[in-house]
N, C-alpha and C. Protein backbone atom coordinates (compact mmCIF):
# COMPACT_ATOMS: atom_id res chain seq x y z
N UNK A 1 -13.32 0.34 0.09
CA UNK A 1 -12.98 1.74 0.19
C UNK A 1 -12.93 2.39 -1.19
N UNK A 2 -12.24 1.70 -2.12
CA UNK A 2 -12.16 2.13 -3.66
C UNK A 2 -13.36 2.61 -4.29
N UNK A 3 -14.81 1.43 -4.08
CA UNK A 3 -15.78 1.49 -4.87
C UNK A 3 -16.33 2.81 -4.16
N UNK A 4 -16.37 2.94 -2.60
CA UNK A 4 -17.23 3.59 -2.44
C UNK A 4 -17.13 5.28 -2.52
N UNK A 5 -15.31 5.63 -2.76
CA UNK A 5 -14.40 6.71 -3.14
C UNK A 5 -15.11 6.98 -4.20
N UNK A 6 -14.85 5.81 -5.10
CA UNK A 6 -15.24 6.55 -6.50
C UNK A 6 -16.89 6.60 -6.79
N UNK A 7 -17.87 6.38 -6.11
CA UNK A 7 -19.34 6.49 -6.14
C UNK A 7 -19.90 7.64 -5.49
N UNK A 8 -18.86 8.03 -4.43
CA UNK A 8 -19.11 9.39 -4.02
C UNK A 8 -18.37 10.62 -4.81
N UNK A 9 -18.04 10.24 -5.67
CA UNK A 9 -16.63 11.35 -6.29
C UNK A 9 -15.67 11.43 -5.64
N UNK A 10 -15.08 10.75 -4.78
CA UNK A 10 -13.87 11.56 -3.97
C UNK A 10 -12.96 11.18 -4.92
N UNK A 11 -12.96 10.04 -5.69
CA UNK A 11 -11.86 9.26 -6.22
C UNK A 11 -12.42 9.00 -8.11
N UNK A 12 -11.84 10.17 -8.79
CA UNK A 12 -12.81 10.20 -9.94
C UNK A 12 -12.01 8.96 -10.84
N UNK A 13 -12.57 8.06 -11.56
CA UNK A 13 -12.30 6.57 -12.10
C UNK A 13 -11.38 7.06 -13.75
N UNK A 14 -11.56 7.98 -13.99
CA UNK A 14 -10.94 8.67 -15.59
C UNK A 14 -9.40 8.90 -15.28
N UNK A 15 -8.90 9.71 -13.53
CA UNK A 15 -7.83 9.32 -13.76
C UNK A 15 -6.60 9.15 -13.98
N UNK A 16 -5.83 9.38 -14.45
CA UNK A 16 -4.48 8.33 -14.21
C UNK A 16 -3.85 8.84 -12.54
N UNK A 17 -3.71 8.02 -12.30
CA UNK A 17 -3.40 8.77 -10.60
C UNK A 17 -1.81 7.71 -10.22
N UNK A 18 -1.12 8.21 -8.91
CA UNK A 18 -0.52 7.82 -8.42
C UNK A 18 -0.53 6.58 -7.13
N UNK A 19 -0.44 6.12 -6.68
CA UNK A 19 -0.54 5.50 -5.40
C UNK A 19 0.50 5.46 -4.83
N UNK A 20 0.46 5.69 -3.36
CA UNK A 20 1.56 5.81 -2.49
C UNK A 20 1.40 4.66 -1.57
N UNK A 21 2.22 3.51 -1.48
CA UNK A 21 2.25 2.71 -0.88
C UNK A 21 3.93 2.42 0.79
N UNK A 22 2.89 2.16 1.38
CA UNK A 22 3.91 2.56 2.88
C UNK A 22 3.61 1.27 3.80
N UNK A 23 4.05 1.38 4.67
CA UNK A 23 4.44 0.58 6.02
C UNK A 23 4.01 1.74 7.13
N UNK A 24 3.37 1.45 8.59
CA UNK A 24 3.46 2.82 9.47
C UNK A 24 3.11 1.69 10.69
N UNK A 25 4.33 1.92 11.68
CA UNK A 25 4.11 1.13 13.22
C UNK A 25 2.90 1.96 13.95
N UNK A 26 1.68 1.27 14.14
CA UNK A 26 1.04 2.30 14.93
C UNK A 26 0.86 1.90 16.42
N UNK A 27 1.55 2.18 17.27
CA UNK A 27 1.73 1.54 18.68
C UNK A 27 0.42 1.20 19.25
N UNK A 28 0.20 0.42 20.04
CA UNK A 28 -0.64 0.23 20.74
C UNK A 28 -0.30 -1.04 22.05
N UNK A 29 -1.33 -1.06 22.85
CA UNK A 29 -1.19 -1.99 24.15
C UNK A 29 -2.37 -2.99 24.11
N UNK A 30 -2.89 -3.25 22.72
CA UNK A 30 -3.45 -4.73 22.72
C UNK A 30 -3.10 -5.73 23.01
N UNK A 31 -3.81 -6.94 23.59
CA UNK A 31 -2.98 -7.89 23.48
C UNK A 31 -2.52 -8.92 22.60
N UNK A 32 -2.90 -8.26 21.29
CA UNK A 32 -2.20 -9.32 20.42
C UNK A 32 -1.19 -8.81 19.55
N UNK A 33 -0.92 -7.42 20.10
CA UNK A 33 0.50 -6.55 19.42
C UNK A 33 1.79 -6.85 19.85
N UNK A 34 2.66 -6.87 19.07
CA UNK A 34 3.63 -7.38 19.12
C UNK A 34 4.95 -6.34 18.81
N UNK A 35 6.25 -6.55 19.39
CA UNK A 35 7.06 -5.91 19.32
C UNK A 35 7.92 -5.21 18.08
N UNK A 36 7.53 -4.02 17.79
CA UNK A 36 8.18 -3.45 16.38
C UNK A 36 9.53 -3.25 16.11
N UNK A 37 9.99 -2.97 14.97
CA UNK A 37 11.89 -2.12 15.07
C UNK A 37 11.69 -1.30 15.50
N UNK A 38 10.38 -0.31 16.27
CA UNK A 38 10.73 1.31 16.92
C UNK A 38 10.53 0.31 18.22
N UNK A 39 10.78 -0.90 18.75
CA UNK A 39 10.98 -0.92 20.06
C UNK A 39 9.44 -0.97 21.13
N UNK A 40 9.04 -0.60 20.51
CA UNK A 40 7.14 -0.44 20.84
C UNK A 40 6.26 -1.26 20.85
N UNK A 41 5.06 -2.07 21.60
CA UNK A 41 4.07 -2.97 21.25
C UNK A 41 3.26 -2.42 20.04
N UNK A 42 3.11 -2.68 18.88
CA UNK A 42 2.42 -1.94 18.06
C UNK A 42 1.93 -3.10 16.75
N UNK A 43 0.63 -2.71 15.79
CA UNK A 43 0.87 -3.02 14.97
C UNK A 43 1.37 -2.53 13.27
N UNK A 44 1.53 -3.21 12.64
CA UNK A 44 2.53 -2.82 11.14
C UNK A 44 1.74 -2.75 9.88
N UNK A 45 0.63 -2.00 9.68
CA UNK A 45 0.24 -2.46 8.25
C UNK A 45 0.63 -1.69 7.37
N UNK A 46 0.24 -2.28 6.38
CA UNK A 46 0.63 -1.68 4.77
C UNK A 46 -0.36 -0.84 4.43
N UNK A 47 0.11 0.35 3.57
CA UNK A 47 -1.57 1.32 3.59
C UNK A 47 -0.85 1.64 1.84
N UNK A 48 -2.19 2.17 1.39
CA UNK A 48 -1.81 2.47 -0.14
C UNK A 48 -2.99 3.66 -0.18
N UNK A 49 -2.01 4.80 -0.53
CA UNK A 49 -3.12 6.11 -0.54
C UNK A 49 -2.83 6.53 -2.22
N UNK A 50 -3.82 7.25 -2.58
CA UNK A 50 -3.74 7.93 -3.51
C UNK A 50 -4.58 9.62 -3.25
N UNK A 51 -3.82 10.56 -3.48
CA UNK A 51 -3.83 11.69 -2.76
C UNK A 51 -3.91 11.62 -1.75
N UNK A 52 -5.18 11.84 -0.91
CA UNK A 52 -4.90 11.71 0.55
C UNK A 52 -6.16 11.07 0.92
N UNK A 53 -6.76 9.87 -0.27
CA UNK A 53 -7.33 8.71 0.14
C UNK A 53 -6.53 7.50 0.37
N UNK A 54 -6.96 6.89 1.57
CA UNK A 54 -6.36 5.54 1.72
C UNK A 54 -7.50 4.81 0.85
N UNK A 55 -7.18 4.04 -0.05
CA UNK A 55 -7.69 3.04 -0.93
C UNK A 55 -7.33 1.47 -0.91
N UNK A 56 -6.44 1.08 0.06
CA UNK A 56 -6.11 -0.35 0.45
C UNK A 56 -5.19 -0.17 1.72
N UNK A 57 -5.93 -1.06 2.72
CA UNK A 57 -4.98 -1.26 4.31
C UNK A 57 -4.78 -2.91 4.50
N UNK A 58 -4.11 -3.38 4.82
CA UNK A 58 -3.94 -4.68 5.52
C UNK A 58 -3.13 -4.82 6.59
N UNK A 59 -3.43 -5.27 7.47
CA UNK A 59 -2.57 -5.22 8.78
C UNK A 59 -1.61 -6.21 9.38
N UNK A 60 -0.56 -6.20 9.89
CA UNK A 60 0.14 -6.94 10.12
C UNK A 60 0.43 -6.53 11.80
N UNK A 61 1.02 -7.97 12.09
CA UNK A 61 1.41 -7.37 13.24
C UNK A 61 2.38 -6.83 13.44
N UNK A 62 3.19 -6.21 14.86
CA UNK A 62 4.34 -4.88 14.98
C UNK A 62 5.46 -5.61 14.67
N UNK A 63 5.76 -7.37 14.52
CA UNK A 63 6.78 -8.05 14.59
C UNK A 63 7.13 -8.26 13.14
N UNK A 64 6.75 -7.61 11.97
CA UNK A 64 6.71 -7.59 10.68
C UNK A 64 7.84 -6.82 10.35
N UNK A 65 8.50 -6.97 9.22
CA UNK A 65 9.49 -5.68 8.25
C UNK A 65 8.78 -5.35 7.16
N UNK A 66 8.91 -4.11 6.97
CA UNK A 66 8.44 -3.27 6.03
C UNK A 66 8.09 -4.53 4.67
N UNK A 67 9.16 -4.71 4.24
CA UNK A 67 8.73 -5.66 3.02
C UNK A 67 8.21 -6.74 3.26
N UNK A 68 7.64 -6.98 4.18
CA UNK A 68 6.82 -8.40 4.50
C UNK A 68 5.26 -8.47 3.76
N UNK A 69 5.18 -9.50 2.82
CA UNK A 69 4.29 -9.74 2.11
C UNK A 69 3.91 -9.00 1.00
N UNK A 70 4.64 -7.97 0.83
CA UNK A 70 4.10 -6.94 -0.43
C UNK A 70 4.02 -7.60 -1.37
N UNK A 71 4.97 -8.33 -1.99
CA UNK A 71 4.01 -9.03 -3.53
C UNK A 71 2.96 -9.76 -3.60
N UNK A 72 2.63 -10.37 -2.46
CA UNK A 72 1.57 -10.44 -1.97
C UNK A 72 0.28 -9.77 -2.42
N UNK A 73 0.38 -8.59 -1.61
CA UNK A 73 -0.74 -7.31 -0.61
C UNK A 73 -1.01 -7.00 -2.12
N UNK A 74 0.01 -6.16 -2.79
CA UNK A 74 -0.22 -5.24 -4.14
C UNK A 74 -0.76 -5.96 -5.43
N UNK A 75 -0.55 -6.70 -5.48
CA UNK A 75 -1.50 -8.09 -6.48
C UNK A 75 -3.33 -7.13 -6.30
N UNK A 76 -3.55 -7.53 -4.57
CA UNK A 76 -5.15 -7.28 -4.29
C UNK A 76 -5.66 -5.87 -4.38
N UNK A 77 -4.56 -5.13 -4.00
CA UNK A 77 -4.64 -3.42 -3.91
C UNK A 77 -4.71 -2.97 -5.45
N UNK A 78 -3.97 -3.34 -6.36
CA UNK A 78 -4.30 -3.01 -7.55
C UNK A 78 -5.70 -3.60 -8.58
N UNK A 79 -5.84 -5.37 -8.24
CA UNK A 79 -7.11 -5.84 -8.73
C UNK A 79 -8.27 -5.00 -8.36
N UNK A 80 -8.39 -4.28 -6.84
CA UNK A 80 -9.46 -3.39 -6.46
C UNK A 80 -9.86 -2.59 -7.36
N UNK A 81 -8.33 -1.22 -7.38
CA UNK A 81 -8.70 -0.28 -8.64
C UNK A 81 -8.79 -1.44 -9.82
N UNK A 82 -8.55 -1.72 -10.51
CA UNK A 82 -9.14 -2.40 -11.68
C UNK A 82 -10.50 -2.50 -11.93
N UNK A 83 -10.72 -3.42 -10.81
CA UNK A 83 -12.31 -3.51 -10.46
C UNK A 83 -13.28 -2.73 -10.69
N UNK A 84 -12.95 -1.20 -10.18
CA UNK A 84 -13.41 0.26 -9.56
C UNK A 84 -13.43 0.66 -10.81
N UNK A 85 -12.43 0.26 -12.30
CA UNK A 85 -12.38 1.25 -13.11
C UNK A 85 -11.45 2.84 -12.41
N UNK A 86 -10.19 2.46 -11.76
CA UNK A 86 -9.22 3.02 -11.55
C UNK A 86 -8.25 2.88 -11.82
N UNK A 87 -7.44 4.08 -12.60
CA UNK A 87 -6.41 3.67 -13.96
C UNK A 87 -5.52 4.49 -13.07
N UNK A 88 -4.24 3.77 -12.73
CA UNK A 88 -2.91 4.41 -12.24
C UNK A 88 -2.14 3.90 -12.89
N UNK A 89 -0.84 5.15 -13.00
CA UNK A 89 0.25 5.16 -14.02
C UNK A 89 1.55 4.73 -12.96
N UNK A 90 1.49 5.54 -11.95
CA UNK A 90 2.74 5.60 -11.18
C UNK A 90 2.20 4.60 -9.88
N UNK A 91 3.26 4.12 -9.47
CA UNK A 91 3.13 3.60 -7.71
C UNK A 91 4.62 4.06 -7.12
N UNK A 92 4.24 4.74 -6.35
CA UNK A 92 5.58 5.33 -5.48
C UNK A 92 5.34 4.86 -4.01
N UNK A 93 6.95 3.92 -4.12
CA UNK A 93 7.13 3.27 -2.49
C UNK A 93 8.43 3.26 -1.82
N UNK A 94 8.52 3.11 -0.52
CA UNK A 94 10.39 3.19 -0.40
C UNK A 94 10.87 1.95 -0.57
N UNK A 95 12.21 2.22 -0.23
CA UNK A 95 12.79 1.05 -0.51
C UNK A 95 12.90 -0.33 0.12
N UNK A 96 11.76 -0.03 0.52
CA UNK A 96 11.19 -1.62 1.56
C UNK A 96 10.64 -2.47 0.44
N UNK A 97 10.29 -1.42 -0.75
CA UNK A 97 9.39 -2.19 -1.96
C UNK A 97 9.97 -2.17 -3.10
N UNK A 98 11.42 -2.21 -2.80
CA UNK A 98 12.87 -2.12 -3.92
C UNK A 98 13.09 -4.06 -3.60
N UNK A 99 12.23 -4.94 -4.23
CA UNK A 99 12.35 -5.96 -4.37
C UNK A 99 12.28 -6.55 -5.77
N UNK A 100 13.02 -7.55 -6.43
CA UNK A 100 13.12 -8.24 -7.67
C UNK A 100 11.29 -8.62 -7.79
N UNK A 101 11.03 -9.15 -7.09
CA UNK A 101 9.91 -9.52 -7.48
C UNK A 101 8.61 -8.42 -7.54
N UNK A 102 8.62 -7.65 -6.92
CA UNK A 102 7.83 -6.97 -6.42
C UNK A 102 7.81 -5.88 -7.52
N UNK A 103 9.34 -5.03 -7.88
CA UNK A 103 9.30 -4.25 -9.59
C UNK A 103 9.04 -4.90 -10.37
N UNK A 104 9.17 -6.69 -10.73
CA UNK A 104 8.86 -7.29 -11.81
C UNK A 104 6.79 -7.03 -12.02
N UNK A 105 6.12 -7.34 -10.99
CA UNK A 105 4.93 -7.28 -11.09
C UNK A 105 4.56 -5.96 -11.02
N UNK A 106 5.06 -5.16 -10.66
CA UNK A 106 4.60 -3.38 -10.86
C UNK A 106 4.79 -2.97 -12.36
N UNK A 107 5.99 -3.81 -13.02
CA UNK A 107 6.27 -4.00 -14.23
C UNK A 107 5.20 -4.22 -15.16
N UNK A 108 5.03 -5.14 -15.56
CA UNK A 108 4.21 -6.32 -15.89
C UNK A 108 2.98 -5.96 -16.17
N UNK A 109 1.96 -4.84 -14.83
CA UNK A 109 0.67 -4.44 -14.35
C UNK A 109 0.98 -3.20 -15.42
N UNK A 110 2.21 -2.51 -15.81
CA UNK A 110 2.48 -1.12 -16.46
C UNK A 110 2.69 -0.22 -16.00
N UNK A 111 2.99 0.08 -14.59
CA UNK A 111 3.07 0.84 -14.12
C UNK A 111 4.64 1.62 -13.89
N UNK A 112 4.64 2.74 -13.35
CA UNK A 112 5.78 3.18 -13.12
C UNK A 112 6.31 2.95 -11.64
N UNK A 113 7.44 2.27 -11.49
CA UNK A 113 7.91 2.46 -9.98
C UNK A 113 8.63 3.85 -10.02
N UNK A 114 8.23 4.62 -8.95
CA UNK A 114 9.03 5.59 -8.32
C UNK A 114 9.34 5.41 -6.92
N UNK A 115 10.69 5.48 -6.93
CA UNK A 115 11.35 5.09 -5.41
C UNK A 115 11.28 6.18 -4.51
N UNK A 116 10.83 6.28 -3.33
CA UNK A 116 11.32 7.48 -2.65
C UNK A 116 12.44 6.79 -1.50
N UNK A 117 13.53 7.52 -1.08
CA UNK A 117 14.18 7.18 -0.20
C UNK A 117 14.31 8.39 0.72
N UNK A 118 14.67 7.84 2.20
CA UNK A 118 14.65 8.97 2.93
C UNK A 118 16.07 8.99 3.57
């Protein structure tokens, strides 16, 4: 999604941008969805937008918590932009992604954590 953002222009590589990284139950009646905290058969992935491109998804199933696997996920979501020649300053996430490990490597990469809470 990254390479092909920034080959079309949507996603110009110069730069410094934000990423917004989230969690979103999206219900459904598959059968391999599984039961969420909204109570719903659904599944759980992680999405990482920057403006109002999504630039990294991975999916989980609905039986997941928000912070499941993120130090993980954001390791690959950021190597992408790298890759792409996409330079972000900030990553803003809630506090599902208020983890020791998880600010240490947002750290580390240079970036800024900004928390949003709701």
């Amino acid at each position: 999604m990254v390479a092909l953002a920034v080959k079309i222009k949507q996603l110009p590589s110069a730069n410094k941008d934000t990423v917004d990284f989230d969690n979103v139950v999206i219900p459904t009646q598959k059968q391999d969805a599984k039961m969420s905290y909204k109570h719903e058969l659904g599944y759980h992935p992680s999405i990482a937008f920057i403006g109002r491109l999504p630039i990294h998804i991975e999916c989980h199933n609905g039986n997941t918590p928000a912070r499941y696997q993120q130090f993980e996920t954001l390791p690959r979501c950021f190597d992408n932009l790298d890759k792409n020649g996409v330079k972000i300053d900030y990553f803003r996430a809630d506090s599902a992604s208020c983890q020791a490990e998880v600010l240490e490597m947002v750290e580390k990469r240079g970036k800024y954590f900004v928390a949003t809470f709701r």
